[in-house]
C-alpha atoms as a PDB file:
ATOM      1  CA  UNK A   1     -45.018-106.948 127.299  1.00  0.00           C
ATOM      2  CA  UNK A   2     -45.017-104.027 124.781  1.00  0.00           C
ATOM      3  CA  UNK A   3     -45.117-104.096 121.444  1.00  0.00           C
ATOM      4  CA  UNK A   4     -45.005-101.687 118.624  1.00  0.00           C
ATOM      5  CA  UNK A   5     -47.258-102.708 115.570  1.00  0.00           C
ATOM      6  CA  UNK A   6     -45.277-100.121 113.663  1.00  0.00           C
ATOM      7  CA  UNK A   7     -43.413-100.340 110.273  1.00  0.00           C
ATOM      8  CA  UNK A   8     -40.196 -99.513 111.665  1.00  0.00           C
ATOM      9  CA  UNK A   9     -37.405-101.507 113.596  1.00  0.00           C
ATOM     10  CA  UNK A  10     -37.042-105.311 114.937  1.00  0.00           C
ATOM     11  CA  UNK A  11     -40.538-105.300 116.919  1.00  0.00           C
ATOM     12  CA  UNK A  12     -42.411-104.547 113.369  1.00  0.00           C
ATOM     13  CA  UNK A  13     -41.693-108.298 112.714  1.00  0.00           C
ATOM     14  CA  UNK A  14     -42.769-109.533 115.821  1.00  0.00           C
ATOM     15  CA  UNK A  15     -45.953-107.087 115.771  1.00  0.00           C
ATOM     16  CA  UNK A  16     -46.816-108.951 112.590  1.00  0.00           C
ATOM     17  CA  UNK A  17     -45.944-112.361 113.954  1.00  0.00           C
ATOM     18  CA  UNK A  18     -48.586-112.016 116.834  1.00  0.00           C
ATOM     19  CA  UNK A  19     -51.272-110.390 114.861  1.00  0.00           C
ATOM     20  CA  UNK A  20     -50.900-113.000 112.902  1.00  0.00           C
ATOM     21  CA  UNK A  21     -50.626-116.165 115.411  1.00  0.00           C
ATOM     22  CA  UNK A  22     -53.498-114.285 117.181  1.00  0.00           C
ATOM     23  CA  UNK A  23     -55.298-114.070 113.557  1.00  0.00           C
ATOM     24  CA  UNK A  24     -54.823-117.822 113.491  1.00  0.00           C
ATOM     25  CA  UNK A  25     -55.736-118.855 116.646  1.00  0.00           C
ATOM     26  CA  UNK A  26     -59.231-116.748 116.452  1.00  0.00           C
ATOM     27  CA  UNK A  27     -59.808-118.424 112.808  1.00  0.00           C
ATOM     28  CA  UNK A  28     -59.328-121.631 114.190  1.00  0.00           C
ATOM     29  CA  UNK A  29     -60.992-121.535 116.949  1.00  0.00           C
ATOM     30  CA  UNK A  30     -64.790-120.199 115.308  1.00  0.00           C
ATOM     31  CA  UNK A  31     -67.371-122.942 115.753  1.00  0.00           C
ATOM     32  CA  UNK A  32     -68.361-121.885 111.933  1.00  0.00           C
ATOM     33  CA  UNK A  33     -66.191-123.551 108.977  1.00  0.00           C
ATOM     34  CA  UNK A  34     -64.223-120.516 107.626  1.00  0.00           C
ATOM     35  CA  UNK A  35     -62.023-120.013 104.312  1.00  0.00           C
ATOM     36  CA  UNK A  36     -59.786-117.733 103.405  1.00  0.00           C
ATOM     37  CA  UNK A  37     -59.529-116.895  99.258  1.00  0.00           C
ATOM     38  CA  UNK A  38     -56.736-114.732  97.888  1.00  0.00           C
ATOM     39  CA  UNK A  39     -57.778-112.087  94.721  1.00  0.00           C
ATOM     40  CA  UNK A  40     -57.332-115.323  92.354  1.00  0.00           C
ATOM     41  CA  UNK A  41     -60.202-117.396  94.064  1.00  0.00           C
ATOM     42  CA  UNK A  42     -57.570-119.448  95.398  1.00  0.00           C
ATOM     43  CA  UNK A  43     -57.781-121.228  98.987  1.00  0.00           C
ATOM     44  CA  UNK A  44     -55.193-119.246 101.417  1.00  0.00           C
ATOM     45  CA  UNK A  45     -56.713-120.543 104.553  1.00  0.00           C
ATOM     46  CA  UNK A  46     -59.232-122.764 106.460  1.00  0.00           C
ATOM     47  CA  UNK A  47     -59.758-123.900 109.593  1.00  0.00           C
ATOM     48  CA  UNK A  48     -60.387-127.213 111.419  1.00  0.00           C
ATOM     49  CA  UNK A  49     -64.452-126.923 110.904  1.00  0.00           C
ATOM     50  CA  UNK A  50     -63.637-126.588 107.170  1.00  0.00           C
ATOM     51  CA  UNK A  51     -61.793-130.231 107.361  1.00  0.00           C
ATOM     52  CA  UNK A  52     -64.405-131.964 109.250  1.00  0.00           C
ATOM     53  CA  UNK A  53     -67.164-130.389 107.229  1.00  0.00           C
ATOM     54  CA  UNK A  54     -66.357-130.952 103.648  1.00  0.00           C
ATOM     55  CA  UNK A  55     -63.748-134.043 104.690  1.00  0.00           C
ATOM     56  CA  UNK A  56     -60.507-132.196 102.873  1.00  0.00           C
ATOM     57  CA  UNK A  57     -57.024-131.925 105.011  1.00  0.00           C
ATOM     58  CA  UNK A  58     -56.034-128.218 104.415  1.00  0.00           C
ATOM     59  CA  UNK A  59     -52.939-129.312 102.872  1.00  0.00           C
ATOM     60  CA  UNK A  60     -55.213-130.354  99.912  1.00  0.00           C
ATOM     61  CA  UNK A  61     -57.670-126.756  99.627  1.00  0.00           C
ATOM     62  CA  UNK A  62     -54.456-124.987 100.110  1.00  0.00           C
ATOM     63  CA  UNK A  63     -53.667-123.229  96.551  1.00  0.00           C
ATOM     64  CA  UNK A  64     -57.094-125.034  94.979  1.00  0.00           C
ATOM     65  CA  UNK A  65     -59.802-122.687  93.358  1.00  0.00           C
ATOM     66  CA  UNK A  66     -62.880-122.232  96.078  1.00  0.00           C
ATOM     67  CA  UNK A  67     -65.369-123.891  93.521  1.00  0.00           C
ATOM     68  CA  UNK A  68     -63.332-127.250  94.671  1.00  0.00           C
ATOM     69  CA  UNK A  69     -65.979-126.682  97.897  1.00  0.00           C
ATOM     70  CA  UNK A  70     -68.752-125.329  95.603  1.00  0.00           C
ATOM     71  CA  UNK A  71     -71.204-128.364  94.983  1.00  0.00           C
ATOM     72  CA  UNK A  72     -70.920-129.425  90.695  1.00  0.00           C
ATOM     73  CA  UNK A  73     -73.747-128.272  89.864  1.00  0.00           C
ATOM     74  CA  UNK A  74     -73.416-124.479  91.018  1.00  0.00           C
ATOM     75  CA  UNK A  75     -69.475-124.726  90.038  1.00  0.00           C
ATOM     76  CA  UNK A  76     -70.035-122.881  86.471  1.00  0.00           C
ATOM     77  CA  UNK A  77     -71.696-119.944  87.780  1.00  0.00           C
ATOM     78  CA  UNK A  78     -69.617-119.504  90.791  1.00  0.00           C
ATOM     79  CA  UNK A  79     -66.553-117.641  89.266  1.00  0.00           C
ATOM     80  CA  UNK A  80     -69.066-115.118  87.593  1.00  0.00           C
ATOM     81  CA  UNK A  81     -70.347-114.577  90.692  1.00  0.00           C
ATOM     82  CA  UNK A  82     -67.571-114.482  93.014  1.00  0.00           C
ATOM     83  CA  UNK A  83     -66.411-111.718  90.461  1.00  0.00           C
ATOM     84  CA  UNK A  84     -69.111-109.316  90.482  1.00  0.00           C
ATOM     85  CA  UNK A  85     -69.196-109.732  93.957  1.00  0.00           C
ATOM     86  CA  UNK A  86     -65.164-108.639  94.034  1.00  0.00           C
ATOM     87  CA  UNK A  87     -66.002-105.616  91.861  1.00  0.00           C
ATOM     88  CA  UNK A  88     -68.769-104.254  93.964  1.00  0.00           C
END
């Protein structure tokens, strides 16, 4: 099967569709507990090791602030840091 991974016409969509179910699958498959933060510091994805790990379903990290996995004590600095590191 080809597909174009363009920007143009109906394959576009299912260019994006693959790259992302082949995005997922990869993600979810890592033996290493993995999340995904948007800009915000918010939890876009995770994968199974990340449930087992930290004993959260995804549904609950989804849309949380990553400090919700940060242990209490480090919480207060983490934001800072997670900054800087965004501006470098």
């Amino acid at each position: 099967m080809t597909t174009s991974w363009g920007s143009e016409g109906p394959s576009s969509s299912l260019g994006i569709r693959l790259s992302d179910d082949l995005f997922r699958g990869l993600l979810e498959a890592a033996p290493d507990a993995m999340v995904i933060i948007d800009a915000r510091g918010r939890v876009c994805l995770v994968n199974g090791q990340v449930e087992r790990l930290f004993g959260y379903q995804r549904e609950e990290l989804i849309g949380q602030p990553i400090e919700i996995l940060v242990p209490e004590r480090y919480r207060e600095g983490h934001e800072k840091h997670r900054g800087d590191y965004a501006r470098e």
